[in-house]
C-alpha atoms as a PDB file:
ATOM      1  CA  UNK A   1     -33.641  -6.134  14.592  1.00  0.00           C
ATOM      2  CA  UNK A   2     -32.761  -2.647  15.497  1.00  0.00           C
ATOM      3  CA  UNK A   3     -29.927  -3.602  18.022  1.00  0.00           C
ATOM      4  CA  UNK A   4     -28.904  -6.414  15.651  1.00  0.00           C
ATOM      5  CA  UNK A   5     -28.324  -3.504  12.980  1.00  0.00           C
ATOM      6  CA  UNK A   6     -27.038  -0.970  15.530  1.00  0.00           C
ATOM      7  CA  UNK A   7     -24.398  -3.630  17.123  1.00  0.00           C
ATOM      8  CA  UNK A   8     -23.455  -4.505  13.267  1.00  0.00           C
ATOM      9  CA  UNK A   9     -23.124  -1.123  12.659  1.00  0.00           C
ATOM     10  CA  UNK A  10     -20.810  -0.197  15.299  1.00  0.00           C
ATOM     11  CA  UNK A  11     -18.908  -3.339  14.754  1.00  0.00           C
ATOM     12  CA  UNK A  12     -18.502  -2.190  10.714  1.00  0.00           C
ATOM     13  CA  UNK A  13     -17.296   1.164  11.786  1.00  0.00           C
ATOM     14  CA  UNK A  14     -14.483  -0.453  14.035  1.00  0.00           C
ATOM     15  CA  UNK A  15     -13.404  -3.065  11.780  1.00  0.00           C
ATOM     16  CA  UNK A  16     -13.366  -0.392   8.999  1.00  0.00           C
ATOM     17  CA  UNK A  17     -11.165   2.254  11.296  1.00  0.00           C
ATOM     18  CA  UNK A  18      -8.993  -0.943  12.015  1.00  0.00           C
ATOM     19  CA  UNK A  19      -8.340  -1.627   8.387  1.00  0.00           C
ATOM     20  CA  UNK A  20      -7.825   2.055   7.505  1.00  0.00           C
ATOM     21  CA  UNK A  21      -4.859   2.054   9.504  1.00  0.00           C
ATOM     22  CA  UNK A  22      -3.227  -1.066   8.545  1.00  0.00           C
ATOM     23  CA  UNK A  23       0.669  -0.288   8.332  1.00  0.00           C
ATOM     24  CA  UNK A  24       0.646  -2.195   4.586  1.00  0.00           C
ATOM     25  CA  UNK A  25       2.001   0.711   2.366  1.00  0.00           C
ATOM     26  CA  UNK A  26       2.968  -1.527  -0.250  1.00  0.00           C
ATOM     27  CA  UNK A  27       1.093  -1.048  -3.725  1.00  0.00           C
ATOM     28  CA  UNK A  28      -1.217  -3.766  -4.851  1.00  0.00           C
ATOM     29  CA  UNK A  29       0.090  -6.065  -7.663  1.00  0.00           C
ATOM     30  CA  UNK A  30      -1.885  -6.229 -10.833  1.00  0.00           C
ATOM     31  CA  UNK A  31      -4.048  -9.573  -9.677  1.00  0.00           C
ATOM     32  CA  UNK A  32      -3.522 -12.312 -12.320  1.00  0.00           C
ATOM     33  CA  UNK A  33      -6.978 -14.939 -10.809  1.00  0.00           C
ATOM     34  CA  UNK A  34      -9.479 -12.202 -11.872  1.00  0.00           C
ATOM     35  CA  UNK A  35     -11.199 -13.347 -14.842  1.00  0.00           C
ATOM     36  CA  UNK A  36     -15.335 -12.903 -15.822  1.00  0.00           C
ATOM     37  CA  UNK A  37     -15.006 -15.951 -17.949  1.00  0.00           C
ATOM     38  CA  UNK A  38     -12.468 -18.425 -16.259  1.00  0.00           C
ATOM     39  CA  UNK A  39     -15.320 -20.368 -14.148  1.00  0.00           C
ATOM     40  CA  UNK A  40     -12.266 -22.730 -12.348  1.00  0.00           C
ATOM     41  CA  UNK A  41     -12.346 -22.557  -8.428  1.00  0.00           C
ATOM     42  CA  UNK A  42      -8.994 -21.195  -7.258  1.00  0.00           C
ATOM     43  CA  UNK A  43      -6.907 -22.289  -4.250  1.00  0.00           C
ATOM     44  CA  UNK A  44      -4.794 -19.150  -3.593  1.00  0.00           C
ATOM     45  CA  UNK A  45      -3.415 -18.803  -0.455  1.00  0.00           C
ATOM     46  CA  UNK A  46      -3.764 -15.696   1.964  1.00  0.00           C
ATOM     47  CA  UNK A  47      -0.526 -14.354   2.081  1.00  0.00           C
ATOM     48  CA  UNK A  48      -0.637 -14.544  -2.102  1.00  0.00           C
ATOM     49  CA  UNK A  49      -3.930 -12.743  -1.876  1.00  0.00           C
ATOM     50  CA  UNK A  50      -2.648  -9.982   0.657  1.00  0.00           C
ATOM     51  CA  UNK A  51       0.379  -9.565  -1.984  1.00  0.00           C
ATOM     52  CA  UNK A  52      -2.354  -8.740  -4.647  1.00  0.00           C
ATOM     53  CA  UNK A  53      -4.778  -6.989  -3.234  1.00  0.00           C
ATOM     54  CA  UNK A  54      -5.740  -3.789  -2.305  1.00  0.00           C
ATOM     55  CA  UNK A  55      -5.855  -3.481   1.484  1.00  0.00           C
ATOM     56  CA  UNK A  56      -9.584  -2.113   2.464  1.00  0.00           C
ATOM     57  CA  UNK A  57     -10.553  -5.800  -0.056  1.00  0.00           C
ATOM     58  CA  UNK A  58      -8.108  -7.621   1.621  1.00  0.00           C
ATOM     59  CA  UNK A  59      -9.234  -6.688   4.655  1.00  0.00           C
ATOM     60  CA  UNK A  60     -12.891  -7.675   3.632  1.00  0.00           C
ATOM     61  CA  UNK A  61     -12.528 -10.456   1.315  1.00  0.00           C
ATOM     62  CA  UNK A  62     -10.099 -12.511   3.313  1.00  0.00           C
ATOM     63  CA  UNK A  63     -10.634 -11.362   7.211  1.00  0.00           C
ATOM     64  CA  UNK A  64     -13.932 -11.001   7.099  1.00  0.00           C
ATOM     65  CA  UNK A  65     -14.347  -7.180   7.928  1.00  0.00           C
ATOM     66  CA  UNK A  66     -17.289  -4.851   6.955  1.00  0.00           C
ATOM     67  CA  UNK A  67     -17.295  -2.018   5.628  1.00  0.00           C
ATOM     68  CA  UNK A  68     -19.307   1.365   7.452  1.00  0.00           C
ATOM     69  CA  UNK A  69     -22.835   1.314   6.177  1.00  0.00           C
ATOM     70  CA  UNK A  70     -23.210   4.438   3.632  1.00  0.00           C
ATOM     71  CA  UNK A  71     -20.248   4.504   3.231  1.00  0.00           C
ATOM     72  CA  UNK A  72     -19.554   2.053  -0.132  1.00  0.00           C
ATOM     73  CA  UNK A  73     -19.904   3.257  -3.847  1.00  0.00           C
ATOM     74  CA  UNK A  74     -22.715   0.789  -5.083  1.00  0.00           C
ATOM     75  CA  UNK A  75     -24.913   0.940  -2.052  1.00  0.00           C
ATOM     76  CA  UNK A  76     -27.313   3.447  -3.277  1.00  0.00           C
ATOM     77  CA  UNK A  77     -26.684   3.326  -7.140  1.00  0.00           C
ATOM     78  CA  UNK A  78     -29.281   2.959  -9.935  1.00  0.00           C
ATOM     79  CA  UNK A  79     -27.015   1.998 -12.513  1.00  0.00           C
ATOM     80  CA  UNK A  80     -28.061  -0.844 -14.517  1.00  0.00           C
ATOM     81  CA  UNK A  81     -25.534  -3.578 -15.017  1.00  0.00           C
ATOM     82  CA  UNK A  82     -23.682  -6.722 -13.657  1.00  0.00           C
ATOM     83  CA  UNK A  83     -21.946  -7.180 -10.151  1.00  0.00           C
ATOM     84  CA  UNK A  84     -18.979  -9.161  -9.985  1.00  0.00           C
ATOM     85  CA  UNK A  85     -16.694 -10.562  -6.935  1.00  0.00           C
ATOM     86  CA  UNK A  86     -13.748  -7.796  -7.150  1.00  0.00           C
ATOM     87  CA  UNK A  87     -11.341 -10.663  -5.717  1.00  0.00           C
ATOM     88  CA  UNK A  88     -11.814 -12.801  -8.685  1.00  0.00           C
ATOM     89  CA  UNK A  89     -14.451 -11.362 -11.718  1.00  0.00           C
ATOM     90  CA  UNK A  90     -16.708 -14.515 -10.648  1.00  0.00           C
ATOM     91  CA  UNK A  91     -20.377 -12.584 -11.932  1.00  0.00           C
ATOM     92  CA  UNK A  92     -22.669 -12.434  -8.980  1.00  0.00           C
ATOM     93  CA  UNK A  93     -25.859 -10.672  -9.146  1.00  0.00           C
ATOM     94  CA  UNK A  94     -27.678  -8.286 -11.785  1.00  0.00           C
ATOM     95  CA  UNK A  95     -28.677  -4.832 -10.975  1.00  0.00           C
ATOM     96  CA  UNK A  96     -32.383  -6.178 -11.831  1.00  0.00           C
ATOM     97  CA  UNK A  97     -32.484  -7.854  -8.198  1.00  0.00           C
ATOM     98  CA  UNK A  98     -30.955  -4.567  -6.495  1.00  0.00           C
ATOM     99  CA  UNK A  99     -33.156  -2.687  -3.755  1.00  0.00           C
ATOM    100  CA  UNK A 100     -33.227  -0.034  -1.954  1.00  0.00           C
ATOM    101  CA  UNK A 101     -33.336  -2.020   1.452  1.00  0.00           C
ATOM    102  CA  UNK A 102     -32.236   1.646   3.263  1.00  0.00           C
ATOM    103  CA  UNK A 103     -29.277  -0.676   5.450  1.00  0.00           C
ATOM    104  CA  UNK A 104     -26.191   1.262   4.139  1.00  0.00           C
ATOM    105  CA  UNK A 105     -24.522  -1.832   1.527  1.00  0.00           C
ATOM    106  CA  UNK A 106     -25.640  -2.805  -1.527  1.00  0.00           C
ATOM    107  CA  UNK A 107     -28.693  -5.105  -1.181  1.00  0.00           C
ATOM    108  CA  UNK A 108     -30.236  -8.055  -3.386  1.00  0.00           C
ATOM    109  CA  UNK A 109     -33.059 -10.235  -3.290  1.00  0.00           C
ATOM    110  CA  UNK A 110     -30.904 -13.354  -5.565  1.00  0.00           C
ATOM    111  CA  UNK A 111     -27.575 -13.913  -7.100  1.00  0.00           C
ATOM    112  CA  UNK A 112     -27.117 -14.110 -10.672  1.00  0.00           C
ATOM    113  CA  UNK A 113     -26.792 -17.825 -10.660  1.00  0.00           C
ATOM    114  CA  UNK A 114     -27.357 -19.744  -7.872  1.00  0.00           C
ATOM    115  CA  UNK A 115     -24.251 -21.335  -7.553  1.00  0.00           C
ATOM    116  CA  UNK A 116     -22.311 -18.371  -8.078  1.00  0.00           C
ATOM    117  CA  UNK A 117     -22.363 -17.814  -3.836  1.00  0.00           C
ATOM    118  CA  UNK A 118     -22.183 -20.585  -1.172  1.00  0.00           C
ATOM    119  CA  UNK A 119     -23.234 -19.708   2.143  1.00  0.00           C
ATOM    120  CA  UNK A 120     -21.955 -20.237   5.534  1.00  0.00           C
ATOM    121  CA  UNK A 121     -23.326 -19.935   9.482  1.00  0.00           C
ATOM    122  CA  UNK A 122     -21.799 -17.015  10.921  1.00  0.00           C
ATOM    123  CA  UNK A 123     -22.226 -16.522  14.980  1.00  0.00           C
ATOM    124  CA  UNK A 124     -19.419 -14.214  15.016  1.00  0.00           C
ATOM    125  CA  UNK A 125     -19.845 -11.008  16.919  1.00  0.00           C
ATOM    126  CA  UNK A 126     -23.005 -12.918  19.423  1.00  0.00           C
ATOM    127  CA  UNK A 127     -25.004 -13.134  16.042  1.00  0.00           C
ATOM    128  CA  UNK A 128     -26.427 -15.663  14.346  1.00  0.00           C
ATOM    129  CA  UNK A 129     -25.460 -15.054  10.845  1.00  0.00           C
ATOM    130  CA  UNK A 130     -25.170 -16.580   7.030  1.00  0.00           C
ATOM    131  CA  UNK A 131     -22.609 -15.120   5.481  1.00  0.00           C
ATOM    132  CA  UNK A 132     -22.512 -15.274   1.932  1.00  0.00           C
ATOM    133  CA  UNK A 133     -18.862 -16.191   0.202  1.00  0.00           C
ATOM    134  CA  UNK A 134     -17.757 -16.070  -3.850  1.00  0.00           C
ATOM    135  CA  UNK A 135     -17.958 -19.285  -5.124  1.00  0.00           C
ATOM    136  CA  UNK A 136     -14.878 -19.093  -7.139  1.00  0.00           C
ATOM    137  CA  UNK A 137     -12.446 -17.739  -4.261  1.00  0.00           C
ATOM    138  CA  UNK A 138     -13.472 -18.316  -1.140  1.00  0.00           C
ATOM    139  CA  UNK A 139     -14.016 -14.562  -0.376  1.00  0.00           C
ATOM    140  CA  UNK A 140     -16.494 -12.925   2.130  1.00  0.00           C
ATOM    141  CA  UNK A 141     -19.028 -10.932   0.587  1.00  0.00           C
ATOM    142  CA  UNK A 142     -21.257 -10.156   3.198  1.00  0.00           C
ATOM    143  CA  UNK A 143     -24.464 -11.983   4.592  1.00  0.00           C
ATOM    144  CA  UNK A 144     -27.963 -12.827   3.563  1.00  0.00           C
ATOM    145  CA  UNK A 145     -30.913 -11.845   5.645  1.00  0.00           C
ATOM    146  CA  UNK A 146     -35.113 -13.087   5.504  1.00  0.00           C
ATOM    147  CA  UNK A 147     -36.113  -9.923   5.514  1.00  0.00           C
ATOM    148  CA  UNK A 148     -35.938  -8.842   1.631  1.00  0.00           C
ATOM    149  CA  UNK A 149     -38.504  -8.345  -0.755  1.00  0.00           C
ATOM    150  CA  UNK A 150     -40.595 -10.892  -2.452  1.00  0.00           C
ATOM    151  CA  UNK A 151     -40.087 -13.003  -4.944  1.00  0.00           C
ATOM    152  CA  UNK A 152     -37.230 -14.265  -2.687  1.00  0.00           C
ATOM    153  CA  UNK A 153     -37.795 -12.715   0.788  1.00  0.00           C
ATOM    154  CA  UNK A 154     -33.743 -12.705   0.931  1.00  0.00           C
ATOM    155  CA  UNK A 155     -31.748  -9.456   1.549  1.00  0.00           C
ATOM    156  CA  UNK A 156     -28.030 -10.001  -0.086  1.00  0.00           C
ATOM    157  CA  UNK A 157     -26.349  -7.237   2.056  1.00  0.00           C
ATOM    158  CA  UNK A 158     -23.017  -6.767   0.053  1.00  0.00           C
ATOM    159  CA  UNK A 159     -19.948  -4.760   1.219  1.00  0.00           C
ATOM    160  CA  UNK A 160     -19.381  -2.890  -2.334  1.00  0.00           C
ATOM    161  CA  UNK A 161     -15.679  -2.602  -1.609  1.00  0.00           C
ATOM    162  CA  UNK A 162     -15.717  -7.101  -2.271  1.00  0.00           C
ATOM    163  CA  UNK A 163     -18.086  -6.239  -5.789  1.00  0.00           C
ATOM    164  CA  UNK A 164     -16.935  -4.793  -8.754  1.00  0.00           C
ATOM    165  CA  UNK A 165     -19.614  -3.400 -11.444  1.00  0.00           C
ATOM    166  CA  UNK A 166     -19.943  -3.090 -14.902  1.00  0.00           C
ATOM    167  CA  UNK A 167     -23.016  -0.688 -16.391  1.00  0.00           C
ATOM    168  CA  UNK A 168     -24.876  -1.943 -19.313  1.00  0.00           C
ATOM    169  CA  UNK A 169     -23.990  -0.692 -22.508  1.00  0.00           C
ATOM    170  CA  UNK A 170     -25.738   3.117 -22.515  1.00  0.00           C
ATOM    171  CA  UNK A 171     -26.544   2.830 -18.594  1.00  0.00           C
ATOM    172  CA  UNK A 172     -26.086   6.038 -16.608  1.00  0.00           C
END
């Protein structure tokens, strides 16, 4: 597990210095798919994404990169609220099933609703992965592990850059 998480790790950290450097200046357009309510699956191709999105998402959401563990604003937060897929609004997982799982991203033990996320084998990298994509886009999250805690057993591990949060009303 340790050299899984160490080779993961160093891959995240390369992928992220990749994306940090991209040479697309351009600033993101306002994106006209996100919606929390509109539950319709959207067909947008990549280039249309790319001309909407921010590039460290893009670079996520759409080509599969990762971002450096510790590195993301939700992956130690408290906050209670809702998680949402910052590609499209599509609500993914409740701060309820948020742990501390001490592996750098945002980590849950179940999505929201359980067809809210469709999963996928990954054996990128030498790994044998399942990586964990929006139901409503098509966009990479991150993957799901068996190592989380129970009632599940699953560990969610989220890039933050792909969620986008919203506290409870009165939630600090």
């Amino acid at each position: 597990m340790r050299i899984i998480f160490l080779l993961t790790l160093i891959l995240a950290t390369q992928i992220a210095c990749h994306s940090q450097n991209s040479n697309n200046k351009q600033a993101p357009v306002k994106n006209p798919y996100y919606s929390r309510t509109d539950t319709r699956k959207l067909h947008i191709t990549n280039a249309e994404w790319k001309r909407i999105l921010p590039p460290d998402l893009y670079a996520v959401a759409r080509e599969n990169a990762t971002e450096r563990a510790f590195t993301g604003k939700y992956w130690d937060s408290e906050v209670k609220g809702s998680y949402y897929c910052a590609v499209c609004g599509n609500p993914l997982f409740r701060s309820d099933a948020k742990f501390a799982s001490s592996c750098g991203w945002p980590s849950f033990f179940e999505p929201l609703k359980a067809n809210s996320v469709i999963y996928k084998e990954d054996n990128s990298f030498g790994m044998q992965r399942t990586e964990v994509i929006c139901e409503r886009c098509g966009s990479h999250l991150g993957h799901i592990f068996d190592d989380g805690p129970p009632p599940t057993h699953k560990r969610f591990c989220m890039n933050s850059v792909s969620l986008d949060f919203e506290p409870d009303p009165g939630a600090h």
